[in-house]
PDBML (XML) file of the C-alpha atoms, coordinates in Angstrom:
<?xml version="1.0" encoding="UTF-8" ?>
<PDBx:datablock datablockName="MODEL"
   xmlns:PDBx="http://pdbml.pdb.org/schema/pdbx-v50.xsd"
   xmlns:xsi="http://www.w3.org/2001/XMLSchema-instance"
   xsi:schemaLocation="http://pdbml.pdb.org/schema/pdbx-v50.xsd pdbx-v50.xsd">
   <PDBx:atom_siteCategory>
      <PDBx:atom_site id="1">
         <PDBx:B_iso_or_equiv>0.00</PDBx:B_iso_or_equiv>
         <PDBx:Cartn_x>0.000</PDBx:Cartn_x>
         <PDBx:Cartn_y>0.000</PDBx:Cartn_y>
         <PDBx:Cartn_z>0.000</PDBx:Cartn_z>
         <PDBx:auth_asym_id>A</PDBx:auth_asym_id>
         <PDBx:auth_atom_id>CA</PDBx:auth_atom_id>
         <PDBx:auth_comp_id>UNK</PDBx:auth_comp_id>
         <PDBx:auth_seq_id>1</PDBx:auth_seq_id>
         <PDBx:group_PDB>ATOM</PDBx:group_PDB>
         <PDBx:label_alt_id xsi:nil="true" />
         <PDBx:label_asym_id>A</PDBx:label_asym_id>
         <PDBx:label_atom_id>CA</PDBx:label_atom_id>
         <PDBx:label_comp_id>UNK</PDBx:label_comp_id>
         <PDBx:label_entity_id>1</PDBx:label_entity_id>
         <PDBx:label_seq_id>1</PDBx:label_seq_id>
         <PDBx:occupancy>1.00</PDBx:occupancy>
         <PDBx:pdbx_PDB_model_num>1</PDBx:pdbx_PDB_model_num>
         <PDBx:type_symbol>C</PDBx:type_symbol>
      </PDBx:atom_site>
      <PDBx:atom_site id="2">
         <PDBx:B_iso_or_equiv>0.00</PDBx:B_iso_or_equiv>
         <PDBx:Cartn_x>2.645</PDBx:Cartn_x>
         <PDBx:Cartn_y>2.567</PDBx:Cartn_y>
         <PDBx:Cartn_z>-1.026</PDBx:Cartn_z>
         <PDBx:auth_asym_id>A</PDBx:auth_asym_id>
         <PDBx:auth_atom_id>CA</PDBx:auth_atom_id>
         <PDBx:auth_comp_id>UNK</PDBx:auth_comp_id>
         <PDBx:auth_seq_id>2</PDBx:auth_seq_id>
         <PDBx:group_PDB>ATOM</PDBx:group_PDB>
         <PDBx:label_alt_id xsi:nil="true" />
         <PDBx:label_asym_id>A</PDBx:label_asym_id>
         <PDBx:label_atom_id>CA</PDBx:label_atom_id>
         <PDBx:label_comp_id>UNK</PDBx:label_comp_id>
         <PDBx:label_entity_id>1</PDBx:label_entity_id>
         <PDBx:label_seq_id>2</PDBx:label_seq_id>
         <PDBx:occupancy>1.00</PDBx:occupancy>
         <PDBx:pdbx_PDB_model_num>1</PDBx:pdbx_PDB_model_num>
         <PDBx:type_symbol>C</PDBx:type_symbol>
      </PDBx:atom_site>
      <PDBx:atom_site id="3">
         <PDBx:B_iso_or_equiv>0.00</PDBx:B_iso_or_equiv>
         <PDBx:Cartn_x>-0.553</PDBx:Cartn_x>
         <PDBx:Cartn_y>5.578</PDBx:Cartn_y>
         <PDBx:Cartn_z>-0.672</PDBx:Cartn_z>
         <PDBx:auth_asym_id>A</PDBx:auth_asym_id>
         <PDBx:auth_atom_id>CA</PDBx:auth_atom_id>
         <PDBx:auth_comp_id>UNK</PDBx:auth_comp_id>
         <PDBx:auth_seq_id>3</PDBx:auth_seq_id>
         <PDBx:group_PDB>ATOM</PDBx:group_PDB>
         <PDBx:label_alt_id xsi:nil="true" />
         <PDBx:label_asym_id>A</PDBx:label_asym_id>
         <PDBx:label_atom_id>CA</PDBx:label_atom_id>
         <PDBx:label_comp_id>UNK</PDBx:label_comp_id>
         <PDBx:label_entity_id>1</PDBx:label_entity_id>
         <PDBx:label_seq_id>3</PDBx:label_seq_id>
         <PDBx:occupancy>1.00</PDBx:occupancy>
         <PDBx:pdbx_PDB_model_num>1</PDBx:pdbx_PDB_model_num>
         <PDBx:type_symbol>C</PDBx:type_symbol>
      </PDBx:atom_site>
      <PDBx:atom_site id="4">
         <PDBx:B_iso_or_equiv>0.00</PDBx:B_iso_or_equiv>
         <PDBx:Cartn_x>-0.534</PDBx:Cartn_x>
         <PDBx:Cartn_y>4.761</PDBx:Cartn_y>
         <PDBx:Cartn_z>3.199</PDBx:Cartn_z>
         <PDBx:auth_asym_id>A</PDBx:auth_asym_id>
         <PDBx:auth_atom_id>CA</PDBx:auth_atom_id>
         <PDBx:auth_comp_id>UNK</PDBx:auth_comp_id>
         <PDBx:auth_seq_id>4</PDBx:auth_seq_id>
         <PDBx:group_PDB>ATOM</PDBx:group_PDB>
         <PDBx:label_alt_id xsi:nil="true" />
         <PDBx:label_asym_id>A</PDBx:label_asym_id>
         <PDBx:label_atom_id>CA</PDBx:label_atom_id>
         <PDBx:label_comp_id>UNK</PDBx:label_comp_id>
         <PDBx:label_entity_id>1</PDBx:label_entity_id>
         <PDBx:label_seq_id>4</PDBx:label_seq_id>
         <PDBx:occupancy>1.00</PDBx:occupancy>
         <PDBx:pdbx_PDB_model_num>1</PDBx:pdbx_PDB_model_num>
         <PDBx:type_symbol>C</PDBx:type_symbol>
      </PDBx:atom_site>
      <PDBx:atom_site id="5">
         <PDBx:B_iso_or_equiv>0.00</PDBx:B_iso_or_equiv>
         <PDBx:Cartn_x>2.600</PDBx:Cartn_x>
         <PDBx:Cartn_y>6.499</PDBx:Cartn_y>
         <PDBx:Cartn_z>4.152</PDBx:Cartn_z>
         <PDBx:auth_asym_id>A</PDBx:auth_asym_id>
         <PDBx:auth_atom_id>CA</PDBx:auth_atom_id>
         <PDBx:auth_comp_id>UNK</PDBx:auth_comp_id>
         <PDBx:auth_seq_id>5</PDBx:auth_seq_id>
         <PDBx:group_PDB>ATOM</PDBx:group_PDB>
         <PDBx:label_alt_id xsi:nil="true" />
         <PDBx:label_asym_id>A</PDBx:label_asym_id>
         <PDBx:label_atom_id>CA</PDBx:label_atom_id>
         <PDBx:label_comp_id>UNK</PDBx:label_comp_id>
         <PDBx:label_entity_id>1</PDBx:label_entity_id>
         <PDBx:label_seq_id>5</PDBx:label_seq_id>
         <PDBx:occupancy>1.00</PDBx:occupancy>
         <PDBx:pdbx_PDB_model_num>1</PDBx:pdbx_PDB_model_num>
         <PDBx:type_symbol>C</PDBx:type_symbol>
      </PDBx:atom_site>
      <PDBx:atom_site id="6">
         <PDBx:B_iso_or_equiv>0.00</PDBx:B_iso_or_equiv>
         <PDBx:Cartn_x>3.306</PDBx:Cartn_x>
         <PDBx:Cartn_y>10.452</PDBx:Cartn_y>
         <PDBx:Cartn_z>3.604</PDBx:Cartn_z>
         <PDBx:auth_asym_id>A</PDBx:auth_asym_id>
         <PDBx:auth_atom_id>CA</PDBx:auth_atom_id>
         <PDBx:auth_comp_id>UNK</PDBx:auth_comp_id>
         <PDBx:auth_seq_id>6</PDBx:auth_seq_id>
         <PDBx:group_PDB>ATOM</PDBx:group_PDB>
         <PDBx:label_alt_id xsi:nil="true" />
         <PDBx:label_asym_id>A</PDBx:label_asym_id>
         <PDBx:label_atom_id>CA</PDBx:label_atom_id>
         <PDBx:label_comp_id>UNK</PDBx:label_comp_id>
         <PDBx:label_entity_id>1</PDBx:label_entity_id>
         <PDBx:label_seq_id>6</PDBx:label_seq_id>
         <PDBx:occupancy>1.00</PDBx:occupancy>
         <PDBx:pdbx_PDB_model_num>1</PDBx:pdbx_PDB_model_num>
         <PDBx:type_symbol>C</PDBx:type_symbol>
      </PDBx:atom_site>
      <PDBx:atom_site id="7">
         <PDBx:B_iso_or_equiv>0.00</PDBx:B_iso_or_equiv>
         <PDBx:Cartn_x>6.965</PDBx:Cartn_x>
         <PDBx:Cartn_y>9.710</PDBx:Cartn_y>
         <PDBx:Cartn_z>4.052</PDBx:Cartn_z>
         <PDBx:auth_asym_id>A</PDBx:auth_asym_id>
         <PDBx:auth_atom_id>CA</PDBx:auth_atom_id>
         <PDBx:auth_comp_id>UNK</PDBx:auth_comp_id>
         <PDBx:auth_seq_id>7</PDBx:auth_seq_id>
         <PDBx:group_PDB>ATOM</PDBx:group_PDB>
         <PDBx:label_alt_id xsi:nil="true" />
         <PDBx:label_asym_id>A</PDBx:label_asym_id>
         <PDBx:label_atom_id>CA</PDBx:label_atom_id>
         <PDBx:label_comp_id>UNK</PDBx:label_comp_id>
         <PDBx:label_entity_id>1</PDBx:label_entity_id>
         <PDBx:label_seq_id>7</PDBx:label_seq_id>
         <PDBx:occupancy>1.00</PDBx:occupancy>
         <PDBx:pdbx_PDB_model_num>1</PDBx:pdbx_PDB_model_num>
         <PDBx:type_symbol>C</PDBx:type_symbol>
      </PDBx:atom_site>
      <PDBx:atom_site id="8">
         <PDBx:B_iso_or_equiv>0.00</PDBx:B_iso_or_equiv>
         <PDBx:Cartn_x>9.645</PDBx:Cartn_x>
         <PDBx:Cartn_y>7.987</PDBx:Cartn_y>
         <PDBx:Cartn_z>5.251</PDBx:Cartn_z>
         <PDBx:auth_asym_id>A</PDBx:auth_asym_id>
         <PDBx:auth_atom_id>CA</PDBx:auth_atom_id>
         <PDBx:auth_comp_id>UNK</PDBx:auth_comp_id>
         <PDBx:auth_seq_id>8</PDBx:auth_seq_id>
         <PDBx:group_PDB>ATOM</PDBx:group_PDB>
         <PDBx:label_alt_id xsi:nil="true" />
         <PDBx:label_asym_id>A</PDBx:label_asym_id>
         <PDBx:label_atom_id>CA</PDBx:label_atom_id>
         <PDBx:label_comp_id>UNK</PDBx:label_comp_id>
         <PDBx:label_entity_id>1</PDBx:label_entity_id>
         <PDBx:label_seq_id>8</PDBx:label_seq_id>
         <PDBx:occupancy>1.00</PDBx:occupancy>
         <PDBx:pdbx_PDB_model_num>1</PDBx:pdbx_PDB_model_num>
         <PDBx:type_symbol>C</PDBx:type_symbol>
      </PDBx:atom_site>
      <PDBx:atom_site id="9">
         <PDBx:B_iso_or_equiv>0.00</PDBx:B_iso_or_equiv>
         <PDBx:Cartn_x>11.972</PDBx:Cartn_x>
         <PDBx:Cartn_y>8.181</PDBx:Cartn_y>
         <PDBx:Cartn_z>8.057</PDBx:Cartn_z>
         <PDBx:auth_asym_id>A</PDBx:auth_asym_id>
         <PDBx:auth_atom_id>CA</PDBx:auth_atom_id>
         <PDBx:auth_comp_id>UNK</PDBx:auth_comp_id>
         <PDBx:auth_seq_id>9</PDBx:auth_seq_id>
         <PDBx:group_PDB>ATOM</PDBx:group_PDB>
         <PDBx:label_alt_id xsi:nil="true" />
         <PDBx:label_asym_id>A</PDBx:label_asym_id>
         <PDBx:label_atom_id>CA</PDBx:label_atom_id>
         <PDBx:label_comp_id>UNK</PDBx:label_comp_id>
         <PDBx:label_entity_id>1</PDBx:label_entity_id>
         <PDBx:label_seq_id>9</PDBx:label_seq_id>
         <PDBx:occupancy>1.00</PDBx:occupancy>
         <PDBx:pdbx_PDB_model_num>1</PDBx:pdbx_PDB_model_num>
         <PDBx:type_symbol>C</PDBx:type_symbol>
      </PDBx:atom_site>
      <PDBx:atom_site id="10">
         <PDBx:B_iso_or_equiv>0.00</PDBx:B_iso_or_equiv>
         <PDBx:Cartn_x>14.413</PDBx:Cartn_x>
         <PDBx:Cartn_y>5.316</PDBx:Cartn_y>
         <PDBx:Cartn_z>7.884</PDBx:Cartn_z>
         <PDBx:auth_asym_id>A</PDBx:auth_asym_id>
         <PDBx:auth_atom_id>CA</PDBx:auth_atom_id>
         <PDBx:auth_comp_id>UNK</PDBx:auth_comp_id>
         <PDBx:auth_seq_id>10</PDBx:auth_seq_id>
         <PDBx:group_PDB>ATOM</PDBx:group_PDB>
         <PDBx:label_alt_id xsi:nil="true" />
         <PDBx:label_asym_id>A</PDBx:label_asym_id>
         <PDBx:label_atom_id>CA</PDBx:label_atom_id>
         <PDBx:label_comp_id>UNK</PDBx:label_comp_id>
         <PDBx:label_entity_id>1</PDBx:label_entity_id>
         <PDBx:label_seq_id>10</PDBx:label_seq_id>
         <PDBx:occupancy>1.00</PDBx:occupancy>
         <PDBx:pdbx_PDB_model_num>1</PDBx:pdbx_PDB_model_num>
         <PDBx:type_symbol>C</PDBx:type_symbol>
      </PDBx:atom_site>
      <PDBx:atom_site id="11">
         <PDBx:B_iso_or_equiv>0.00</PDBx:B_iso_or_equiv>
         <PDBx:Cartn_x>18.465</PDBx:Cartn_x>
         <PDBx:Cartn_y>4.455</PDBx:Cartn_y>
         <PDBx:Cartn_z>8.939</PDBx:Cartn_z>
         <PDBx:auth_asym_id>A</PDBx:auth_asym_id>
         <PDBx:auth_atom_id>CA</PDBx:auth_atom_id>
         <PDBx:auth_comp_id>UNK</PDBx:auth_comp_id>
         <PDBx:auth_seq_id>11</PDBx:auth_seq_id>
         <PDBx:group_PDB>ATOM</PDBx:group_PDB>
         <PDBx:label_alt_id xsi:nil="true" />
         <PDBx:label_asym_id>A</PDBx:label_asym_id>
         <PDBx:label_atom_id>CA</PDBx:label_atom_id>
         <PDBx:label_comp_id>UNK</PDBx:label_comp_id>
         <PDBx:label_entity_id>1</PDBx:label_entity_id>
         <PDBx:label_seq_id>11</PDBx:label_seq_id>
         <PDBx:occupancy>1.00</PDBx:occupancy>
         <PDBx:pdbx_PDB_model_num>1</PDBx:pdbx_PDB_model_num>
         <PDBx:type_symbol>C</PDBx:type_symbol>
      </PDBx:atom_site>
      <PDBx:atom_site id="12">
         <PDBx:B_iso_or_equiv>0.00</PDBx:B_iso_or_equiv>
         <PDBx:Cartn_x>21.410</PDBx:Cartn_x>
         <PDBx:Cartn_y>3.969</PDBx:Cartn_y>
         <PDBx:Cartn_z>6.827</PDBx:Cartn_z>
         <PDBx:auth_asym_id>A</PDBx:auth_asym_id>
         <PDBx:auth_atom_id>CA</PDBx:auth_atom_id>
         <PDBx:auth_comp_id>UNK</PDBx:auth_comp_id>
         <PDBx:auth_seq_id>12</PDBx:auth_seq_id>
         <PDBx:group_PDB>ATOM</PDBx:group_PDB>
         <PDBx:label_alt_id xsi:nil="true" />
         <PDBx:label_asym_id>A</PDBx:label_asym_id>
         <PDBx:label_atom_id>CA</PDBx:label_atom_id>
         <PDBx:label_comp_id>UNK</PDBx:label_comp_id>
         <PDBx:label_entity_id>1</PDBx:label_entity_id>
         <PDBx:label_seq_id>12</PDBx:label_seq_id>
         <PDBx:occupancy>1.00</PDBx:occupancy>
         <PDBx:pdbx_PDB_model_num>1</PDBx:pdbx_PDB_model_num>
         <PDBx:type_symbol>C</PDBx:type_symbol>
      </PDBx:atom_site>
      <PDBx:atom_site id="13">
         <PDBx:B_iso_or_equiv>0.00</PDBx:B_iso_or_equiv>
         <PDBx:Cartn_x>23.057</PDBx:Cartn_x>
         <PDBx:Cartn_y>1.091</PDBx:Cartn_y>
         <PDBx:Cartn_z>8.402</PDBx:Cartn_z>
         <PDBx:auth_asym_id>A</PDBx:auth_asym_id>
         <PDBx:auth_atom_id>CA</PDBx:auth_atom_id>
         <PDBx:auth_comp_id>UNK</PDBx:auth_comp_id>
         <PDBx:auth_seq_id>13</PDBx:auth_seq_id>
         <PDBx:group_PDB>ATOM</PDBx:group_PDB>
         <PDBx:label_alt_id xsi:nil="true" />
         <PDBx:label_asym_id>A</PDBx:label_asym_id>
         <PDBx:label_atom_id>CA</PDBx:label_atom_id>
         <PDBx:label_comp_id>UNK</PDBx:label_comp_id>
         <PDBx:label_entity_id>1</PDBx:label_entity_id>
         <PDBx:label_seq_id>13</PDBx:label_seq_id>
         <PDBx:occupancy>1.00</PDBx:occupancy>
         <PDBx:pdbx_PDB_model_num>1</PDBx:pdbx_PDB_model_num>
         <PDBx:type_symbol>C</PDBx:type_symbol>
      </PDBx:atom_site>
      <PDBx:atom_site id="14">
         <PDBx:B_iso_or_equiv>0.00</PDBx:B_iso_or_equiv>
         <PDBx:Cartn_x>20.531</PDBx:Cartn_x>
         <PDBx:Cartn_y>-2.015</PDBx:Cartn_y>
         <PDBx:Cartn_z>8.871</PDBx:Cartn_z>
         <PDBx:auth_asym_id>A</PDBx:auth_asym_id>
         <PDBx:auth_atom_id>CA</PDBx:auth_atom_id>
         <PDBx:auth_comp_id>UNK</PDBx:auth_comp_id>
         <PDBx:auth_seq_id>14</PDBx:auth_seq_id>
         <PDBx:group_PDB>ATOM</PDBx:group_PDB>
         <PDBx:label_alt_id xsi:nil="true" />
         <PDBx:label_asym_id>A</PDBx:label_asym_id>
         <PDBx:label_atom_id>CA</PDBx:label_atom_id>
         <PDBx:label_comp_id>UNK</PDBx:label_comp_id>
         <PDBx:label_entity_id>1</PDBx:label_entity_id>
         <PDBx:label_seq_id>14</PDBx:label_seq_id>
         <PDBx:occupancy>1.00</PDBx:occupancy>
         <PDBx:pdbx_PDB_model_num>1</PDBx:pdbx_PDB_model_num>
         <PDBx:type_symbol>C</PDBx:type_symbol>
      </PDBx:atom_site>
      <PDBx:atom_site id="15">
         <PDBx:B_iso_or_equiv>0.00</PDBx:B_iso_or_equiv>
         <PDBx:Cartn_x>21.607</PDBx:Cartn_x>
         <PDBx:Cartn_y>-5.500</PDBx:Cartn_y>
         <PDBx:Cartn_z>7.868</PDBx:Cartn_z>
         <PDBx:auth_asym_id>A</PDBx:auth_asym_id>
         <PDBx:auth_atom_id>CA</PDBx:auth_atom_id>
         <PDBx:auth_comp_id>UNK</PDBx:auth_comp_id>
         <PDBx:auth_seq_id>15</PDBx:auth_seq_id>
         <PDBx:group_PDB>ATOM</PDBx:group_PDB>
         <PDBx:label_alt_id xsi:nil="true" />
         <PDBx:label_asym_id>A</PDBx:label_asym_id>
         <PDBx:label_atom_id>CA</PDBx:label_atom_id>
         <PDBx:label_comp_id>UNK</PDBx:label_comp_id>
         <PDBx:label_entity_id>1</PDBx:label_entity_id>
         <PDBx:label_seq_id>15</PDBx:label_seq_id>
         <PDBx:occupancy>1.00</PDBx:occupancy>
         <PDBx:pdbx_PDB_model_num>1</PDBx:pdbx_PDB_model_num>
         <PDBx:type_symbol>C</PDBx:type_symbol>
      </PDBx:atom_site>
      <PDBx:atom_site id="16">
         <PDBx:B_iso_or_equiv>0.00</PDBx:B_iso_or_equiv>
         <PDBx:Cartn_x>19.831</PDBx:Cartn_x>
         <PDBx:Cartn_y>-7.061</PDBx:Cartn_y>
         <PDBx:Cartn_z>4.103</PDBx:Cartn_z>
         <PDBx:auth_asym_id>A</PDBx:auth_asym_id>
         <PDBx:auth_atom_id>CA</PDBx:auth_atom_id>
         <PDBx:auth_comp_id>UNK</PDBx:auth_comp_id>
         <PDBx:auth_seq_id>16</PDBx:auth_seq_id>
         <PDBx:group_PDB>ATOM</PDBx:group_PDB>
         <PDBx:label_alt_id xsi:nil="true" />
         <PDBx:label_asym_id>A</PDBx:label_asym_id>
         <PDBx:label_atom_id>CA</PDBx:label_atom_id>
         <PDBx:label_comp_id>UNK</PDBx:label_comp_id>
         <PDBx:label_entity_id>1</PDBx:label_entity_id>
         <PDBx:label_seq_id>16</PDBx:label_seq_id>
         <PDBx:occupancy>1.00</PDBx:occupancy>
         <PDBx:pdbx_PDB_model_num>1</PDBx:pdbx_PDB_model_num>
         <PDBx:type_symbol>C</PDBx:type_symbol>
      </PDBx:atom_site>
      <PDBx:atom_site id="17">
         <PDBx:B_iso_or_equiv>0.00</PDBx:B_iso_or_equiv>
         <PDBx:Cartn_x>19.412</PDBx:Cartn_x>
         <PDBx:Cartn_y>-3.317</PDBx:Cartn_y>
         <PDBx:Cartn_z>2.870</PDBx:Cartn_z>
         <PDBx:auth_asym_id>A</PDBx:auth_asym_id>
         <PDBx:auth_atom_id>CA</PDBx:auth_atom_id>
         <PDBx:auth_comp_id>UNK</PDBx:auth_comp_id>
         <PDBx:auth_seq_id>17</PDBx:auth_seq_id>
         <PDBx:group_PDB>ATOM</PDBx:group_PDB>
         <PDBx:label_alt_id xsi:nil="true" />
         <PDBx:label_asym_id>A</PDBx:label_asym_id>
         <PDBx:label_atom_id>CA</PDBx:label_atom_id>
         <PDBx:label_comp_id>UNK</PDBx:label_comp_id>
         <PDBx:label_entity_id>1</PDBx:label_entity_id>
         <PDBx:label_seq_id>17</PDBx:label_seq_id>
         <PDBx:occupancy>1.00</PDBx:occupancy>
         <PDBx:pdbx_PDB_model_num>1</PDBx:pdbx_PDB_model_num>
         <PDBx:type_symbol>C</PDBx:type_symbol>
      </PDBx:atom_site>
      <PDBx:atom_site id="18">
         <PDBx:B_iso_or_equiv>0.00</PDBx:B_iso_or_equiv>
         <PDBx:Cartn_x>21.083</PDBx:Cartn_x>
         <PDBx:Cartn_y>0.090</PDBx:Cartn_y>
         <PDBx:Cartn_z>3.758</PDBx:Cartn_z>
         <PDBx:auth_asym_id>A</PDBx:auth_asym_id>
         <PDBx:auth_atom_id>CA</PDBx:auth_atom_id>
         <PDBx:auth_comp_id>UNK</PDBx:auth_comp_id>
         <PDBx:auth_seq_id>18</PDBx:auth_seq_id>
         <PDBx:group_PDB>ATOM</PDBx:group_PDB>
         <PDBx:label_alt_id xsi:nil="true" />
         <PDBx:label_asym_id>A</PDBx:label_asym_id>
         <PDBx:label_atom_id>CA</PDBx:label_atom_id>
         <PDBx:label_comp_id>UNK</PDBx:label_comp_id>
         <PDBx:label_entity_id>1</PDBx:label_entity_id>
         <PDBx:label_seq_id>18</PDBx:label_seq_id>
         <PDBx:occupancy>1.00</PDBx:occupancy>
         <PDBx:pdbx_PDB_model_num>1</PDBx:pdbx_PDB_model_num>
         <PDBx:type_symbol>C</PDBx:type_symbol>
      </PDBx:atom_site>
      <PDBx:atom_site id="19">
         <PDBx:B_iso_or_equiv>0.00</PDBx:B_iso_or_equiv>
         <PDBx:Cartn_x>18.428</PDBx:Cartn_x>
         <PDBx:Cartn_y>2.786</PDBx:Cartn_y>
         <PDBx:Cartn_z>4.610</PDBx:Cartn_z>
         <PDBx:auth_asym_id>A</PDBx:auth_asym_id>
         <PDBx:auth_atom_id>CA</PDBx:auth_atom_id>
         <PDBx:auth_comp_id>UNK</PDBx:auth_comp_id>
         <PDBx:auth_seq_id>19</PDBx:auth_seq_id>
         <PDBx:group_PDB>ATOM</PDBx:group_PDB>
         <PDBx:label_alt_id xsi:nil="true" />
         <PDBx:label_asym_id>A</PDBx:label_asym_id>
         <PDBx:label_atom_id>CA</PDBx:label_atom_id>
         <PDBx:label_comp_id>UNK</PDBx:label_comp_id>
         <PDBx:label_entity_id>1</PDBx:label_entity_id>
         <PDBx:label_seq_id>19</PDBx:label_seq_id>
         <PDBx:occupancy>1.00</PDBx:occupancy>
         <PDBx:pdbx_PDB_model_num>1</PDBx:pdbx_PDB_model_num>
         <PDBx:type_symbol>C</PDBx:type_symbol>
      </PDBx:atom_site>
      <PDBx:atom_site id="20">
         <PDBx:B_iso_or_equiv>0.00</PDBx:B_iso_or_equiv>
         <PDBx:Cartn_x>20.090</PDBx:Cartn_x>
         <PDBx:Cartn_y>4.387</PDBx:Cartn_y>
         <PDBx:Cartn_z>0.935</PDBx:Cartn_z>
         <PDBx:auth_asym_id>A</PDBx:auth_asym_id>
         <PDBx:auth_atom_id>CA</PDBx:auth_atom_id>
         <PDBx:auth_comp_id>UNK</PDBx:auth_comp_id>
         <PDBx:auth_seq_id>20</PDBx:auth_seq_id>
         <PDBx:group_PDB>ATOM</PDBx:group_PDB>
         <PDBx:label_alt_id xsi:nil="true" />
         <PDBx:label_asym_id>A</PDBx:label_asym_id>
         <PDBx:label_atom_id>CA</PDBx:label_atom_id>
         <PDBx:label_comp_id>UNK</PDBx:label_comp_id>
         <PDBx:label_entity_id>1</PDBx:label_entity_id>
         <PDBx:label_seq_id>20</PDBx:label_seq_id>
         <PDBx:occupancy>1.00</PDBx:occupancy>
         <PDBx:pdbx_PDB_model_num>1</PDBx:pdbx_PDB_model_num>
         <PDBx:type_symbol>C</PDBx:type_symbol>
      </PDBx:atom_site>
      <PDBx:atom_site id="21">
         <PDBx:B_iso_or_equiv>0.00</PDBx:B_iso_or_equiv>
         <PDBx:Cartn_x>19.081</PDBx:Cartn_x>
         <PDBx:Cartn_y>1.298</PDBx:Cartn_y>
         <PDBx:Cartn_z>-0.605</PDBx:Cartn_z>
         <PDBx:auth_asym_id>A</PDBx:auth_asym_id>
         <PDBx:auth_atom_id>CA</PDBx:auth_atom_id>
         <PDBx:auth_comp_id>UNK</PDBx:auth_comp_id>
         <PDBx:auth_seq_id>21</PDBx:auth_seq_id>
         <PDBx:group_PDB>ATOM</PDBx:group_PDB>
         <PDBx:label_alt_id xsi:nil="true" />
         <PDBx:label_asym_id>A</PDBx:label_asym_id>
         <PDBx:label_atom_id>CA</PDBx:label_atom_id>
         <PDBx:label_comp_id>UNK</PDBx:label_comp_id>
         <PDBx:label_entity_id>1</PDBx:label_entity_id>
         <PDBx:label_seq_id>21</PDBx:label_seq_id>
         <PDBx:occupancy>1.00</PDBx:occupancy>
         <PDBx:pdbx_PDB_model_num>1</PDBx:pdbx_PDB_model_num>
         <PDBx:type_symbol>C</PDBx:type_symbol>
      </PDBx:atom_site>
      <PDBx:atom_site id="22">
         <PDBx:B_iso_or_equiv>0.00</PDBx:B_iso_or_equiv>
         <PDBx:Cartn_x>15.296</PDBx:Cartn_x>
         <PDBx:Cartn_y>1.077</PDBx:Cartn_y>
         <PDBx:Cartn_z>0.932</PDBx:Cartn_z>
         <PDBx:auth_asym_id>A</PDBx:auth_asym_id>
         <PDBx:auth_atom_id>CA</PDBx:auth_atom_id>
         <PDBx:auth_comp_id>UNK</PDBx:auth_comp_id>
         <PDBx:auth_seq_id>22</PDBx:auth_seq_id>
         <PDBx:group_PDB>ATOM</PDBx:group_PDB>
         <PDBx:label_alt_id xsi:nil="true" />
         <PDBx:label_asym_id>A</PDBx:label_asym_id>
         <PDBx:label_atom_id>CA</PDBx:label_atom_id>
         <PDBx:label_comp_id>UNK</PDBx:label_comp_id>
         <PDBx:label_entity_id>1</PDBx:label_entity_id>
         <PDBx:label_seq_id>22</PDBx:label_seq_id>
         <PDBx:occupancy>1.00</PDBx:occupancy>
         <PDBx:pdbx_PDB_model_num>1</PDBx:pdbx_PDB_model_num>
         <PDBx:type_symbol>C</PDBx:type_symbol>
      </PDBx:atom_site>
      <PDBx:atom_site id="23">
         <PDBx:B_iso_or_equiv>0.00</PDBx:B_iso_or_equiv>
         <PDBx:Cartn_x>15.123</PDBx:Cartn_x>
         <PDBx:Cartn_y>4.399</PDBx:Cartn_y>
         <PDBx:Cartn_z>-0.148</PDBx:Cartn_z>
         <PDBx:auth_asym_id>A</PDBx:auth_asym_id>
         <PDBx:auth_atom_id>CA</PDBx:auth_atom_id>
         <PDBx:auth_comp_id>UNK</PDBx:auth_comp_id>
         <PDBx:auth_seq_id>23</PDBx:auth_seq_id>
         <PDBx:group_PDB>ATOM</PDBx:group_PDB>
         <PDBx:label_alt_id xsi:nil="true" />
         <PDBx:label_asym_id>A</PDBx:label_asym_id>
         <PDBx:label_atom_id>CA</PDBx:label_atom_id>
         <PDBx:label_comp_id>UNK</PDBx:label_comp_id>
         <PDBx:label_entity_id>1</PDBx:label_entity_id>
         <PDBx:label_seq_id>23</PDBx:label_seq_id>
         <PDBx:occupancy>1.00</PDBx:occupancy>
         <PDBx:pdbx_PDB_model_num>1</PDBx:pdbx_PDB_model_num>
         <PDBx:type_symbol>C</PDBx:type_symbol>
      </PDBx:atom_site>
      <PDBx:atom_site id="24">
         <PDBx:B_iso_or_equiv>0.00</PDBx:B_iso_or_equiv>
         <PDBx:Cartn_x>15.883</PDBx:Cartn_x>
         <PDBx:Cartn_y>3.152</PDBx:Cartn_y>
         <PDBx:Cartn_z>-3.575</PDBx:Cartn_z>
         <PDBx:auth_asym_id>A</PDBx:auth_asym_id>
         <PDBx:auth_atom_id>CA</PDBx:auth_atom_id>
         <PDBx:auth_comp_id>UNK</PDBx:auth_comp_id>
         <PDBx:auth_seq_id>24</PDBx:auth_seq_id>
         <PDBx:group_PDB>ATOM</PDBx:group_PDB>
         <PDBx:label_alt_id xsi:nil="true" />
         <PDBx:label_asym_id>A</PDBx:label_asym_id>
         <PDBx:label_atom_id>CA</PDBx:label_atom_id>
         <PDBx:label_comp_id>UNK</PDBx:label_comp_id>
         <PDBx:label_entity_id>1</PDBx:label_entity_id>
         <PDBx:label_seq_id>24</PDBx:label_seq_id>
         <PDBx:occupancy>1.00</PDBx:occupancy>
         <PDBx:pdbx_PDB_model_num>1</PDBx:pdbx_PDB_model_num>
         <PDBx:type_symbol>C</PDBx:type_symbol>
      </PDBx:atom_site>
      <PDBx:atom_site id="25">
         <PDBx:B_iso_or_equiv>0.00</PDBx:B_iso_or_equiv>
         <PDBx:Cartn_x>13.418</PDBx:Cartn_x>
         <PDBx:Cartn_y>0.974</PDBx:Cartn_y>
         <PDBx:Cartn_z>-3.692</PDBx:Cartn_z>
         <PDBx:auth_asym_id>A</PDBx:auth_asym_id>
         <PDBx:auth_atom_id>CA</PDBx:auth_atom_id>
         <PDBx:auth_comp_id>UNK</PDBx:auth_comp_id>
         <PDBx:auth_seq_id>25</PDBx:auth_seq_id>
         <PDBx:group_PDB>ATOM</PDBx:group_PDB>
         <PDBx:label_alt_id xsi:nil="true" />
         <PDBx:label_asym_id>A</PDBx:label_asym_id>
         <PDBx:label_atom_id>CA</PDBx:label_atom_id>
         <PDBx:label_comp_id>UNK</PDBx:label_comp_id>
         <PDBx:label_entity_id>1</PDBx:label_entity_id>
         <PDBx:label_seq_id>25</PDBx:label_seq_id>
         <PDBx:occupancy>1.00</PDBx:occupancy>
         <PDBx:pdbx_PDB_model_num>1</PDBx:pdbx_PDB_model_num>
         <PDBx:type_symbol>C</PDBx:type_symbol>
      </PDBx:atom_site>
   </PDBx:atom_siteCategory>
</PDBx:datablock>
């Protein structure tokens, strides 16, 4: 549901993906 959220808030340096890389995404 990618409408539900207004933005994101996230950290860079998380094990699988990098907050840069969610970001990506």
């Amino acid at each position: 549901n990618p409408a539900a959220f207004d933005f994101v808030i996230t950290d860079q340096t998380m094990p699988q993906l990098t907050g840069y890389e969610l970001a990506q995404r």
